[in-house]
Protein backbone atom coordinates (compact mmCIF):
# COMPACT_ATOMS: atom_id res chain seq x y z
CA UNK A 1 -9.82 -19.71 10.00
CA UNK A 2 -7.23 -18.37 7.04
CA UNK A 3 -6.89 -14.61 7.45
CA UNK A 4 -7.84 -12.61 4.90
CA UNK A 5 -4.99 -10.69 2.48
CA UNK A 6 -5.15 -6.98 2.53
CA UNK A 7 -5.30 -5.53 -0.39
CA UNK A 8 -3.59 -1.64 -1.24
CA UNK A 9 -7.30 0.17 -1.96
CA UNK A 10 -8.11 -1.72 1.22
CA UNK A 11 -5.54 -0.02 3.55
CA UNK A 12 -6.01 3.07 1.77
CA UNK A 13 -9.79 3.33 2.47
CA UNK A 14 -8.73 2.57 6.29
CA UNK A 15 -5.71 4.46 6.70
CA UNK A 16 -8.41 7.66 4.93
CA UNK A 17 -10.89 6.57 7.86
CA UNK A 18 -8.39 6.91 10.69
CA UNK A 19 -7.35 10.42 9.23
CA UNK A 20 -10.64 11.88 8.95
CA UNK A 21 -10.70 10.64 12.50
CA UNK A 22 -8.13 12.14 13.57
CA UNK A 23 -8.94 15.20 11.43
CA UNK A 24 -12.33 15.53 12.98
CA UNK A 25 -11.35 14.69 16.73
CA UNK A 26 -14.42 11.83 17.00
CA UNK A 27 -11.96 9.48 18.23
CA UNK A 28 -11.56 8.70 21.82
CA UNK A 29 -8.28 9.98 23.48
CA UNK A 30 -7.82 6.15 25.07
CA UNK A 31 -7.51 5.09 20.95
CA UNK A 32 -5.45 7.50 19.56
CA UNK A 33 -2.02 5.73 20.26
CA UNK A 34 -3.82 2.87 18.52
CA UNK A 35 -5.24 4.37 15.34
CA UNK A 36 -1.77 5.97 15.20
CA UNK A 37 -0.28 2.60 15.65
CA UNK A 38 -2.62 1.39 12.81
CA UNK A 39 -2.01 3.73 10.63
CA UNK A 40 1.51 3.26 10.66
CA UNK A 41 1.39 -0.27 9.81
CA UNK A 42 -0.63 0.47 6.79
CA UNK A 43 1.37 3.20 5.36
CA UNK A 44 4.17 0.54 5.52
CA UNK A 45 2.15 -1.88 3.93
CA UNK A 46 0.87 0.29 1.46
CA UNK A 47 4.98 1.49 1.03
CA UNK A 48 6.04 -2.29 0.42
CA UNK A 49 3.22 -2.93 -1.94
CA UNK A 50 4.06 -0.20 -4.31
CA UNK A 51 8.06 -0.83 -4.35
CA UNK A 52 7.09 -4.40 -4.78
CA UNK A 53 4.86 -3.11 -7.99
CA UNK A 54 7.34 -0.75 -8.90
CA UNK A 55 9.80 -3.53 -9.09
CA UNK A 56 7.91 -6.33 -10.75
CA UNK A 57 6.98 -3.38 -13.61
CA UNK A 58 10.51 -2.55 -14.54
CA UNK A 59 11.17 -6.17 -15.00
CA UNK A 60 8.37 -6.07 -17.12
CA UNK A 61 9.26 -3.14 -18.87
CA UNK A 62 13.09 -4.71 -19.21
CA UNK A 63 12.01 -7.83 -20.57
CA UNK A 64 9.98 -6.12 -23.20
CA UNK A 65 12.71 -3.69 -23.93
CA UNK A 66 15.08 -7.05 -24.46
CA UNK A 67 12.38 -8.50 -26.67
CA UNK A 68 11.85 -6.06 -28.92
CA UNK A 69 15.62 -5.53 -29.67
CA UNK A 70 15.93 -9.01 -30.89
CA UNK A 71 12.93 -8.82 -32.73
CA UNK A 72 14.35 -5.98 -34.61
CA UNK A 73 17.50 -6.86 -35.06
């Protein structure tokens, strides 16, 4: 069975599931080290994912930049 990618909005709705959780105190005391646990590997997902996108976009951005010059030129 091929596990299924996580997307960003994905660990966002989830990590906003576990906070309202948290925020509302329905969760058991046994799960709380594990929600927190959870939530920390999304945030660092969702961290990686946008300096990954941050990345790839200034390349973009560069490569159109470098385009555009020699058009002009």
């Amino acid at each position: 069975m091929s596990k299924k990618t996580l997307k960003y909005q994905e660990a966002m709705l989830e990590l906003q599931n576990i906070l309202d959780g948290l925020e509302s105190e329905q969760i058991d005391v046994d799960e709380v080290s594990l929600k927190v646990a959870r939530a920390v590997e999304l945030i660092s997902f969702c961290r990686e994912k946008i300096e990954k996108t941050e990345l790839e976009v200034r390349k973009i951005v560069k490569e159109f930049d470098r385009d555009s010059e020699k058009n002009s030129g």
